[in-house]
N, C-alpha and C. Protein backbone atom coordinates (compact mmCIF):
# COMPACT_ATOMS: atom_id res chain seq x y z
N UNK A 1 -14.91 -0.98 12.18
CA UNK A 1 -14.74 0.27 11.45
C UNK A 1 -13.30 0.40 10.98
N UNK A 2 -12.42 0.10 11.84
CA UNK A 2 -10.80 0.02 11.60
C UNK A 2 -10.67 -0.69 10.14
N UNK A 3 -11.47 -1.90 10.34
CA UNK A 3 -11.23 -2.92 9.52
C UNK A 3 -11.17 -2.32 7.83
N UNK A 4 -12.43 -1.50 7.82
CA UNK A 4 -13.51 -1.08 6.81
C UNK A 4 -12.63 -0.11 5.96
N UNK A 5 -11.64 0.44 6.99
CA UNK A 5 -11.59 1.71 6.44
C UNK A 5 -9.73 1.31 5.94
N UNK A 6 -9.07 0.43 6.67
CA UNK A 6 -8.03 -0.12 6.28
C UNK A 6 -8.53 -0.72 4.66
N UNK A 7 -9.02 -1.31 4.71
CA UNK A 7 -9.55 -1.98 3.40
C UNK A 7 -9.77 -0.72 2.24
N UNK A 8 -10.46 -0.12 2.52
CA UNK A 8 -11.01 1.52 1.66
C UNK A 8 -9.59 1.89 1.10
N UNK A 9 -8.58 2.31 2.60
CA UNK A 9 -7.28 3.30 1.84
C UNK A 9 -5.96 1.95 0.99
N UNK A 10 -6.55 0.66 0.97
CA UNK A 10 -5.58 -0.10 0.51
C UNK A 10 -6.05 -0.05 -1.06
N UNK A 11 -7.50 0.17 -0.96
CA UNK A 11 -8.42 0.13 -2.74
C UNK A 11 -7.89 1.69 -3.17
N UNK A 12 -7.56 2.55 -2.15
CA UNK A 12 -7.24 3.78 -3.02
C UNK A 12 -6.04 3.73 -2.95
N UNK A 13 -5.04 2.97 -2.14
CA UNK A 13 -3.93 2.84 -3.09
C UNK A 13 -3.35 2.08 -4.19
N UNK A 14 -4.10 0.96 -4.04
CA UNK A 14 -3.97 -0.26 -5.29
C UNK A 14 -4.22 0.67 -6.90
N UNK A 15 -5.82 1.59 -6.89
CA UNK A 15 -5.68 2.19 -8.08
C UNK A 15 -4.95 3.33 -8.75
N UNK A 16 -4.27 4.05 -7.81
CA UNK A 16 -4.17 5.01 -7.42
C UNK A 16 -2.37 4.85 -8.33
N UNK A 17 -1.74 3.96 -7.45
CA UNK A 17 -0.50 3.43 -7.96
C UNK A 17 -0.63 2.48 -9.33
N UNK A 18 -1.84 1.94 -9.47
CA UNK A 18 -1.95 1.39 -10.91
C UNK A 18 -1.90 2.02 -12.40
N UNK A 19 -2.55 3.24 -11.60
CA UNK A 19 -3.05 4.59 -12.57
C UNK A 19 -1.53 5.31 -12.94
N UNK A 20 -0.57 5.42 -12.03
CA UNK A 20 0.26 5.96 -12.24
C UNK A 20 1.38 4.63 -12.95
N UNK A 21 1.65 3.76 -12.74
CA UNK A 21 2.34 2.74 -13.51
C UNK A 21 1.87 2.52 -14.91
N UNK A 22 0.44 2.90 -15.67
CA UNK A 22 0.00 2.37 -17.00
C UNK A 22 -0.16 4.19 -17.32
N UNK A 23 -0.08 5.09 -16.87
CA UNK A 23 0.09 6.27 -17.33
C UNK A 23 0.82 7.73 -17.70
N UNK A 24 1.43 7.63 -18.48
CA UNK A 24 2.45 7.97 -18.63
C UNK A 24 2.85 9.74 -18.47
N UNK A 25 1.13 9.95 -18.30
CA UNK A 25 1.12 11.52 -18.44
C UNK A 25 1.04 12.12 -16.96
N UNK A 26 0.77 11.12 -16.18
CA UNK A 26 0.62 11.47 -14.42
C UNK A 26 1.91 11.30 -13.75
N UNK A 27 2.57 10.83 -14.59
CA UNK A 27 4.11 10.18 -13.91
C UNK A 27 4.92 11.77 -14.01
N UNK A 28 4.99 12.87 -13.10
CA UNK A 28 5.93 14.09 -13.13
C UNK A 28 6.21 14.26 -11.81
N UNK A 29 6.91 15.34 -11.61
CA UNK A 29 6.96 15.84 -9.92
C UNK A 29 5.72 16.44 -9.49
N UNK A 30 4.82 17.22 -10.55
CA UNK A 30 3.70 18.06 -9.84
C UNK A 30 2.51 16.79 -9.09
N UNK A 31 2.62 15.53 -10.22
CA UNK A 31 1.77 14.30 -9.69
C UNK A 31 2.25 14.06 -8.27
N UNK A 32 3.76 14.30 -8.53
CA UNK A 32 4.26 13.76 -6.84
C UNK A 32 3.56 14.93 -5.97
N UNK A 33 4.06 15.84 -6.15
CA UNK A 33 3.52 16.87 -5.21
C UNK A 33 1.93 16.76 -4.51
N UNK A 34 1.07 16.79 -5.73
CA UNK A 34 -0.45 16.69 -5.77
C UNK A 34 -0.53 15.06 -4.83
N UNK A 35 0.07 14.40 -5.08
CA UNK A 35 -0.42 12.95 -4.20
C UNK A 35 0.37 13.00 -2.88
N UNK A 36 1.52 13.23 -2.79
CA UNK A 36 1.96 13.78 -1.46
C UNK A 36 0.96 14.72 -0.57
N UNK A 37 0.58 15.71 -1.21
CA UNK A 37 -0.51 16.52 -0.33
C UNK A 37 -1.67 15.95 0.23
N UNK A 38 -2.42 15.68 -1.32
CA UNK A 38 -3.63 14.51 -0.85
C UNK A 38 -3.45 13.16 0.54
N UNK A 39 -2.46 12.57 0.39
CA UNK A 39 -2.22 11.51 1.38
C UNK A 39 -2.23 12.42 2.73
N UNK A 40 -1.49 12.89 2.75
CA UNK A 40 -1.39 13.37 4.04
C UNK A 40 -2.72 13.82 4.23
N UNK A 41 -3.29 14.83 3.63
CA UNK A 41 -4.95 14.77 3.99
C UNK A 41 -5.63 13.73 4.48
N UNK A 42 -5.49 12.38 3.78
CA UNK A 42 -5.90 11.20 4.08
C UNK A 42 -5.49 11.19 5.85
N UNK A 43 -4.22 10.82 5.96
CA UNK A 43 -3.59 10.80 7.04
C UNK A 43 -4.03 11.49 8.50
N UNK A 44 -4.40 12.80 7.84
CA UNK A 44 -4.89 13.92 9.11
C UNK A 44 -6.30 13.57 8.91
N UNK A 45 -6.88 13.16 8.51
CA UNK A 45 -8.26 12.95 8.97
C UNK A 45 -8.29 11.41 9.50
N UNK A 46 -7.48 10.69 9.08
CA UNK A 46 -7.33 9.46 9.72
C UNK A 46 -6.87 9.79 11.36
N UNK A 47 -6.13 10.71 11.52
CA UNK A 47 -5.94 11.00 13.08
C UNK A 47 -7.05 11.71 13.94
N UNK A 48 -7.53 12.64 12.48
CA UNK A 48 -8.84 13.25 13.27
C UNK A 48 -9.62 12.79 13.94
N UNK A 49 -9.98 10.96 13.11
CA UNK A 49 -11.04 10.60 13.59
C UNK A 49 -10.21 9.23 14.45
N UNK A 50 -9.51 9.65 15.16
CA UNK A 50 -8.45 8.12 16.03
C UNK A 50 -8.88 7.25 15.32
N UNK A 51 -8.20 6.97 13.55
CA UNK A 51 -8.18 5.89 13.62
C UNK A 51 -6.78 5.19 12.78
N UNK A 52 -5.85 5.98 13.05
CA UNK A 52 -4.39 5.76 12.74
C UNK A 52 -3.77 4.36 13.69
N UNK A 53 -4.64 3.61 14.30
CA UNK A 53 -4.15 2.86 14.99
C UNK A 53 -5.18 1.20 13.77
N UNK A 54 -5.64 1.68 13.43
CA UNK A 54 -6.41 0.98 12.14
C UNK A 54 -5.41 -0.18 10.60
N UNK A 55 -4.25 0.92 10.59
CA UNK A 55 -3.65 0.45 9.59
C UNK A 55 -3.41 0.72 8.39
N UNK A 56 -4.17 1.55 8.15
CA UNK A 56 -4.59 1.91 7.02
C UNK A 56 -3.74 3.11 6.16
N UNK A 57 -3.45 3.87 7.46
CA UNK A 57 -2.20 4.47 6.55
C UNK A 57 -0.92 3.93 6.29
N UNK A 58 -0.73 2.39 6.57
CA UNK A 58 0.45 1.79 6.25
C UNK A 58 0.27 1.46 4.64
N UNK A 59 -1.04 1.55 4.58
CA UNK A 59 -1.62 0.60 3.05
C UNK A 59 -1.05 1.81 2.03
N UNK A 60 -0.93 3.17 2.68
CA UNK A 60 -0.81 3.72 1.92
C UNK A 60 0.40 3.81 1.42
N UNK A 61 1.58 3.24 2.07
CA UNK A 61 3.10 3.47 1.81
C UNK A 61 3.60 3.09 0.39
N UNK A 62 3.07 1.92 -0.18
CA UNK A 62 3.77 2.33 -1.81
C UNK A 62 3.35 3.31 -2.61
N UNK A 63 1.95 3.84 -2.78
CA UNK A 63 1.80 5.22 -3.18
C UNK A 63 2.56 6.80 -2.69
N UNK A 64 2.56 6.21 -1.32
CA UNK A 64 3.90 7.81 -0.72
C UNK A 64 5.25 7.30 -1.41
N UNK A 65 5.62 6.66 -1.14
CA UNK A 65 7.00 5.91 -1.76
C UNK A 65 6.93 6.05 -3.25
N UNK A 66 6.22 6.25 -3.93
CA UNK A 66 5.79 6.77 -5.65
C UNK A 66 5.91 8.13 -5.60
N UNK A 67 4.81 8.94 -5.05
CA UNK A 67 4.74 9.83 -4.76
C UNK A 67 6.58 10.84 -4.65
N UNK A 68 7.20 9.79 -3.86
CA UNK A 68 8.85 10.18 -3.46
C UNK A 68 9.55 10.29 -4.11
N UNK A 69 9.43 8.99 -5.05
CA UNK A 69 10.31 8.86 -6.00
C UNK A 69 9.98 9.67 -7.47
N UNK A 70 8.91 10.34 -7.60
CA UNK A 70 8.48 11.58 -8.47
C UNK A 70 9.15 12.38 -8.43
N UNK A 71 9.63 12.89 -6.93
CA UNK A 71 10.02 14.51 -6.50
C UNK A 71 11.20 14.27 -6.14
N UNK A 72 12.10 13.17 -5.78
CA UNK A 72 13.67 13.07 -6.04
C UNK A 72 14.04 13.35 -7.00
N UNK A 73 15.74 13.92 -7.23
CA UNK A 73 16.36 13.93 -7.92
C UNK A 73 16.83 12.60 -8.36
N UNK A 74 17.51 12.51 -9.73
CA UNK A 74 17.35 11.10 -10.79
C UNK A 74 18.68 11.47 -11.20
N UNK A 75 19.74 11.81 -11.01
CA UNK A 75 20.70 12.04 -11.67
C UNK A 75 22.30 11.10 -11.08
N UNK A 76 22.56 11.18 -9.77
CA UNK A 76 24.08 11.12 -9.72
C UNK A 76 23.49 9.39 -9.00
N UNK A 77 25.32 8.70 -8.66
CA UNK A 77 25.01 7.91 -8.18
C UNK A 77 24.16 7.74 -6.81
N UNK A 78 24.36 8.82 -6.21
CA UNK A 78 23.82 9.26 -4.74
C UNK A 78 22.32 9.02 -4.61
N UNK A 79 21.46 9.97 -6.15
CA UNK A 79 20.13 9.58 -6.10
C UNK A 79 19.77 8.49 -5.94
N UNK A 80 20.24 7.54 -6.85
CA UNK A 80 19.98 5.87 -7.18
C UNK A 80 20.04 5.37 -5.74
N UNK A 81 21.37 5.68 -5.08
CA UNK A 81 21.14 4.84 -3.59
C UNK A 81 20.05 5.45 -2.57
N UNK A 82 19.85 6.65 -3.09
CA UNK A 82 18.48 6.94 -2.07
C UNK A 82 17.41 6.42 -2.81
N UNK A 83 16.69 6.32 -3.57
CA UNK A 83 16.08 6.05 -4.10
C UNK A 83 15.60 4.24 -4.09
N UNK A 84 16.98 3.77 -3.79
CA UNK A 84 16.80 2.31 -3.75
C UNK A 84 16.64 1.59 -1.85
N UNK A 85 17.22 3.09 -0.90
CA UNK A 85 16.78 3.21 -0.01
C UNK A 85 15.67 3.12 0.74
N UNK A 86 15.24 4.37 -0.25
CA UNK A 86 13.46 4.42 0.34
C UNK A 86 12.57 3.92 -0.23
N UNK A 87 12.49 3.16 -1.28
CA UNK A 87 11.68 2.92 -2.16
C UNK A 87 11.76 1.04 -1.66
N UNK A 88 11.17 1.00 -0.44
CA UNK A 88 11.22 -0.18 0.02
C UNK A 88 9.63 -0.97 -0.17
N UNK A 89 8.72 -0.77 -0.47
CA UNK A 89 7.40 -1.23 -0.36
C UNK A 89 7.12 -0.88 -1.93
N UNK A 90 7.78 -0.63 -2.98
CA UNK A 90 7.83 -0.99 -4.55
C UNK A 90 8.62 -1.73 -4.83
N UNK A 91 8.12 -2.47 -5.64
CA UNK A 91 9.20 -3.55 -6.35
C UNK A 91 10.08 -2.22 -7.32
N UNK A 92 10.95 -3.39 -7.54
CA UNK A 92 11.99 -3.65 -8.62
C UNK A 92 11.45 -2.55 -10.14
N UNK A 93 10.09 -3.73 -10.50
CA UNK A 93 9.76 -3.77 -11.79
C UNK A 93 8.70 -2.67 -11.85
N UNK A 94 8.19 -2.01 -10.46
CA UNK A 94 7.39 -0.61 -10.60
C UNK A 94 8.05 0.61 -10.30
N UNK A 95 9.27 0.34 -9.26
CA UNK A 95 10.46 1.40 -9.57
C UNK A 95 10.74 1.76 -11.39
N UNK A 96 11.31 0.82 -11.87
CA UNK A 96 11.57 0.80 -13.11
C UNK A 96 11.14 1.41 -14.71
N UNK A 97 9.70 0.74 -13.60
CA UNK A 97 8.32 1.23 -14.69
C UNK A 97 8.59 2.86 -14.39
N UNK A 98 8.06 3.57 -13.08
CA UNK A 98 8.01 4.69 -12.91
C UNK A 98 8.75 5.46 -13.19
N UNK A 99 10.28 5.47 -13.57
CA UNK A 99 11.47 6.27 -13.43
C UNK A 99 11.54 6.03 -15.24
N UNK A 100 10.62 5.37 -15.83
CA UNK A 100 10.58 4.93 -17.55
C UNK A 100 9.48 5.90 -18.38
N UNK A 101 8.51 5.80 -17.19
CA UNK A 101 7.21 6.69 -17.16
C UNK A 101 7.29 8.17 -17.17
N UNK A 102 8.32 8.50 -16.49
CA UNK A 102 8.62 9.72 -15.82
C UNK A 102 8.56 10.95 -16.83
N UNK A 103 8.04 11.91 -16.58
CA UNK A 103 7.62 12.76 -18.18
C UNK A 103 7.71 14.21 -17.57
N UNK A 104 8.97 14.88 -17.66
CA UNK A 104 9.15 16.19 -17.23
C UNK A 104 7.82 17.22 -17.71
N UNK A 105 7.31 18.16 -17.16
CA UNK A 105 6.26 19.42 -17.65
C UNK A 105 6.71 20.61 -17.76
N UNK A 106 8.18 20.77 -17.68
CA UNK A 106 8.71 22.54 -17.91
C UNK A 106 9.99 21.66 -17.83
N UNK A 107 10.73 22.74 -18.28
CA UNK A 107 12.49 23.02 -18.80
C UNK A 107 12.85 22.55 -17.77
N UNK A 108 13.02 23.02 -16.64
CA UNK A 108 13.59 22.60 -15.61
C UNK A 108 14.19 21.65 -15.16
N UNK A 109 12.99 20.41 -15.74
CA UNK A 109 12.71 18.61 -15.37
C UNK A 109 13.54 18.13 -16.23
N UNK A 110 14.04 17.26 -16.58
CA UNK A 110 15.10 16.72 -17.57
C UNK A 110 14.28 14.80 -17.18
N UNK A 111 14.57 14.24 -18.71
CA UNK A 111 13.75 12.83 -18.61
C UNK A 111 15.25 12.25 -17.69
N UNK A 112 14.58 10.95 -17.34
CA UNK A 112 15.69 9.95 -16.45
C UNK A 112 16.21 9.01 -17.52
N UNK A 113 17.57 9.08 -17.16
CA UNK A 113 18.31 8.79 -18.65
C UNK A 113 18.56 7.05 -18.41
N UNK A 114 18.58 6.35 -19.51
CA UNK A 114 18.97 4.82 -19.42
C UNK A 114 19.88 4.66 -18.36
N UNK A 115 21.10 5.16 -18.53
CA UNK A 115 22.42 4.57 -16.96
C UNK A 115 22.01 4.82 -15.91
N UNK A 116 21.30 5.75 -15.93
CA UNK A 116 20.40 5.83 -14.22
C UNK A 116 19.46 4.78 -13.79
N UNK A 117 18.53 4.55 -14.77
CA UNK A 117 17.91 3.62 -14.86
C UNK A 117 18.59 2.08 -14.38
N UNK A 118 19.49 1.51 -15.29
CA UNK A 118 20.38 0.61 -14.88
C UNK A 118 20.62 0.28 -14.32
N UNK A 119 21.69 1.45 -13.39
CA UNK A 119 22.01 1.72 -11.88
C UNK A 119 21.40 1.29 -11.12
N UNK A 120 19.96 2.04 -10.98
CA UNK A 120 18.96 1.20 -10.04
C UNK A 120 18.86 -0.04 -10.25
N UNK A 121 18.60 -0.70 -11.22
CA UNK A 121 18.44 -1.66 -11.24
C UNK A 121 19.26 -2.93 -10.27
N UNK A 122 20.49 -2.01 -10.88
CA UNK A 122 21.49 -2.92 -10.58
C UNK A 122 22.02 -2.92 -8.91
N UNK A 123 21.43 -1.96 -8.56
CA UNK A 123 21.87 -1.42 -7.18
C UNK A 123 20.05 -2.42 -6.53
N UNK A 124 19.35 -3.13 -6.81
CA UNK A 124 17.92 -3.95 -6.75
C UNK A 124 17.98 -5.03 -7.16
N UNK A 125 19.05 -5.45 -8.05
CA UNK A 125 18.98 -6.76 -8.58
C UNK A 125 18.92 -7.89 -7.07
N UNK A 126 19.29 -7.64 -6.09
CA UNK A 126 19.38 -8.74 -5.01
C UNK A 126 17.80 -8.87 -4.44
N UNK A 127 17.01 -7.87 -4.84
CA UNK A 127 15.63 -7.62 -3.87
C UNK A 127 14.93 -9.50 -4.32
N UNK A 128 14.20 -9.99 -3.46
CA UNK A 128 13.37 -10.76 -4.06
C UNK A 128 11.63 -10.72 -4.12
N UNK A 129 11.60 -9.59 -5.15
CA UNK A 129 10.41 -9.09 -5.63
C UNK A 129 9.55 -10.21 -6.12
N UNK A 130 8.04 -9.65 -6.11
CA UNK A 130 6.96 -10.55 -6.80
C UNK A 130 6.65 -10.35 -8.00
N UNK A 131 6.58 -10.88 -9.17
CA UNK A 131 6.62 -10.56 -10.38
C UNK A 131 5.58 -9.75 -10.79
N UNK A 132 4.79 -9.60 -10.56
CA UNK A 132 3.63 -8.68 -10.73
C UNK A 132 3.44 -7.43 -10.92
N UNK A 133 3.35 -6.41 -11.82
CA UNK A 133 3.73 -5.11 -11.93
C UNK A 133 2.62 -4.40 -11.22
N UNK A 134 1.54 -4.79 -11.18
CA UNK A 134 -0.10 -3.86 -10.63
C UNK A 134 -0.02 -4.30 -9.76
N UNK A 135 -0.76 -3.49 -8.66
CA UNK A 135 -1.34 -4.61 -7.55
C UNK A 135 -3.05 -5.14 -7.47
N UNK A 136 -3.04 -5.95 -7.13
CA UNK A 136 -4.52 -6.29 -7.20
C UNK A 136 -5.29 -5.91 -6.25
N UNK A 137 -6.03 -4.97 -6.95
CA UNK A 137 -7.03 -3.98 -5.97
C UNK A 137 -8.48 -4.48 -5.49
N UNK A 138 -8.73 -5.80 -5.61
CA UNK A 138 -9.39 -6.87 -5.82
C UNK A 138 -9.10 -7.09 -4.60
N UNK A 139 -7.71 -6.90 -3.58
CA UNK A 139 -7.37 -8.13 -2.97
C UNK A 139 -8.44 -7.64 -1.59
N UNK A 140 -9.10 -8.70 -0.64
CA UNK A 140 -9.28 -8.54 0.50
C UNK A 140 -8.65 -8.86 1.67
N UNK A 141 -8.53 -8.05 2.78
CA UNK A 141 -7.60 -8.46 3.91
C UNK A 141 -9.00 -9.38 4.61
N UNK A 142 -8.38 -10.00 5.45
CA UNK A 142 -8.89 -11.01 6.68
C UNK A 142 -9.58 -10.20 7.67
N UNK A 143 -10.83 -10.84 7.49
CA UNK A 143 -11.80 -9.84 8.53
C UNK A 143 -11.81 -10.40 10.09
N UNK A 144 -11.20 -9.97 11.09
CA UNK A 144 -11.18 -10.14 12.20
C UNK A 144 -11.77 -9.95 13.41
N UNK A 145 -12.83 -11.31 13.99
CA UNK A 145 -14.28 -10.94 15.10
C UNK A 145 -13.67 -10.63 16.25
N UNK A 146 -13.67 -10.19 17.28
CA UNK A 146 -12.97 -9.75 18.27
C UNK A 146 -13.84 -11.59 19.37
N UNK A 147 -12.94 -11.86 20.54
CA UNK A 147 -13.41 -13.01 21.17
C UNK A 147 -13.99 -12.45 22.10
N UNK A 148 -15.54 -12.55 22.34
CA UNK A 148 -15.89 -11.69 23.66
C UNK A 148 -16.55 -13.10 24.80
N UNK A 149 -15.31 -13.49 25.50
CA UNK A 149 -16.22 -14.76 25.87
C UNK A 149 -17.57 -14.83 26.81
N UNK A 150 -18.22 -15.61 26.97
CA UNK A 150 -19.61 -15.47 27.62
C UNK A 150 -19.59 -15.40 28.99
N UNK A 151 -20.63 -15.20 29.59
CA UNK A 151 -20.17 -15.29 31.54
C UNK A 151 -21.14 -16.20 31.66
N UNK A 152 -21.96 -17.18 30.87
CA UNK A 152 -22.49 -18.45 31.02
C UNK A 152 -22.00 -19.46 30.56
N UNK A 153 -21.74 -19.93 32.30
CA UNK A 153 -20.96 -21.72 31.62
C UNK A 153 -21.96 -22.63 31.24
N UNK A 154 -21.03 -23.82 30.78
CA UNK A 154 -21.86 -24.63 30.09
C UNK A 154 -22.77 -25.33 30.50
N UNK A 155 -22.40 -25.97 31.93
CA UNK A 155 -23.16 -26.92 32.63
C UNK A 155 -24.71 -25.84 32.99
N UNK A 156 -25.06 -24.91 33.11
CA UNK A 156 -25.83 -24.12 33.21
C UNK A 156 -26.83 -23.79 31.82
N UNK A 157 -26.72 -24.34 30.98
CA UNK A 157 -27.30 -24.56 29.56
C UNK A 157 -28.01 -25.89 29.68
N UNK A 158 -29.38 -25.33 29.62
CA UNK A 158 -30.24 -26.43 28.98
C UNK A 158 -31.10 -26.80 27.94
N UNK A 159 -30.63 -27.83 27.45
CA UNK A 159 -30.93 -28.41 26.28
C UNK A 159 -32.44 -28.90 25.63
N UNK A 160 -33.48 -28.04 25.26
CA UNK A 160 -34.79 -28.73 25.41
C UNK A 160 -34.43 -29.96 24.52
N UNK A 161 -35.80 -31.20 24.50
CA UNK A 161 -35.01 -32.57 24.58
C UNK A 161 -35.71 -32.08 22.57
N UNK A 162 -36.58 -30.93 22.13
CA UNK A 162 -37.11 -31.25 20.90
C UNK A 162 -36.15 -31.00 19.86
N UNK A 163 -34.97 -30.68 20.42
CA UNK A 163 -33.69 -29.96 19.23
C UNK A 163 -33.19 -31.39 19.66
N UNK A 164 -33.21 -32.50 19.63
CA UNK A 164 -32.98 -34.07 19.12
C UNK A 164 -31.25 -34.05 19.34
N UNK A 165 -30.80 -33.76 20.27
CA UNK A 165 -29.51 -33.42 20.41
C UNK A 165 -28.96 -34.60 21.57
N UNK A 166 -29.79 -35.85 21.80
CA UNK A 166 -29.02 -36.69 22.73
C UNK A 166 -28.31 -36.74 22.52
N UNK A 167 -27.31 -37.20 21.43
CA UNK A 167 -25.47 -37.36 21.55
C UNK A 167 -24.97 -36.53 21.81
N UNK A 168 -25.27 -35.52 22.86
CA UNK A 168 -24.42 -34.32 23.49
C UNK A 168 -24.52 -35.15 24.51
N UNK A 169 -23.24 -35.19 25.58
CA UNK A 169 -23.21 -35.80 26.83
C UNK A 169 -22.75 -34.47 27.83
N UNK A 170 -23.28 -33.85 28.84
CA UNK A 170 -22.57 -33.59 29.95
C UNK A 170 -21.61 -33.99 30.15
N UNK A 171 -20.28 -33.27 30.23
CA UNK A 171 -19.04 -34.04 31.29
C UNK A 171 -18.96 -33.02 32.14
């Protein structure tokens, strides 16, 4: 079930963060806000039902980390180093994207200007990111059987002779 459901919140973050990298109209602070809330919903029902020990809300960390970097401030050098701080489980090139994307909805919001942009960059140029801007929501994790070993040994197994299995030897 752990497995199932790790897998589930990694497909809702793969699209989730895809949607917001190719769209330019979801990229604001209220998106941050609205997906900040939602996750954590995720989160509290993931505890509701003990299964925060699953993994699954780790899957969710580049979407919170999106989510973050929505509702930060974008202006002085200070932002950029927080920003390049926390924004550890996005690349480079979806930081970039997002802070390009970024589309104020009232007066208030001001767009993120090229030297800011830069900045980051340049304050990331050392990361060694994967070139890939999406993530592939396609991907599957490794399904893992638990070992439950038997309490029948071997020598206690017998072999009827019609399953043609002489080249098994007893040792």
């Amino acid at each position: 079930i752990q497995q199932v459901f790790k897998q589930l919140f990694y497909m809702i973050n793969a699209v989730a963060l895809n949607n917001l990298l190719l769209r330019k109209d979801v990229c604001s602070w209220s998106t941050g806000m609205q997906l900040r809330f939602n996750i954590s919903q995720l989160e509290e029902w993931l505890h509701g039902k003990n299964l925060q020990q699953s993994g699954a809300a780790q899957t969710l960390e580049p979407l919170i980390q999106a989510a973050q970097l929505l509702q930060l401030k974008k202006k002085t050098l200070e932002d950029a180093e927080a920003i390049c701080s926390l924004c550890t489980s996005l690349t480079t090139q979806q930081i970039v994207k997002i802070l390009n994307l970024y589309t104020p909805v009232n007066e208030f919001e001001e767009r993120v200007t090229v030297a800011f942009i830069r900045n980051i960059q340049k304050h990331l140029e050392g990361r060694n990111d994967p070139p890939q801007l999406l993530l592939d929501f396609k991907y599957t994790f490794p399904v893992l059987f638990p070992f439950n070993p038997s309490s029948i040994t071997m020598d206690s197994i017998h072999l009827p002779a019609s399953l043609n299995l002489d080249f098994l030897n007893k040792v």
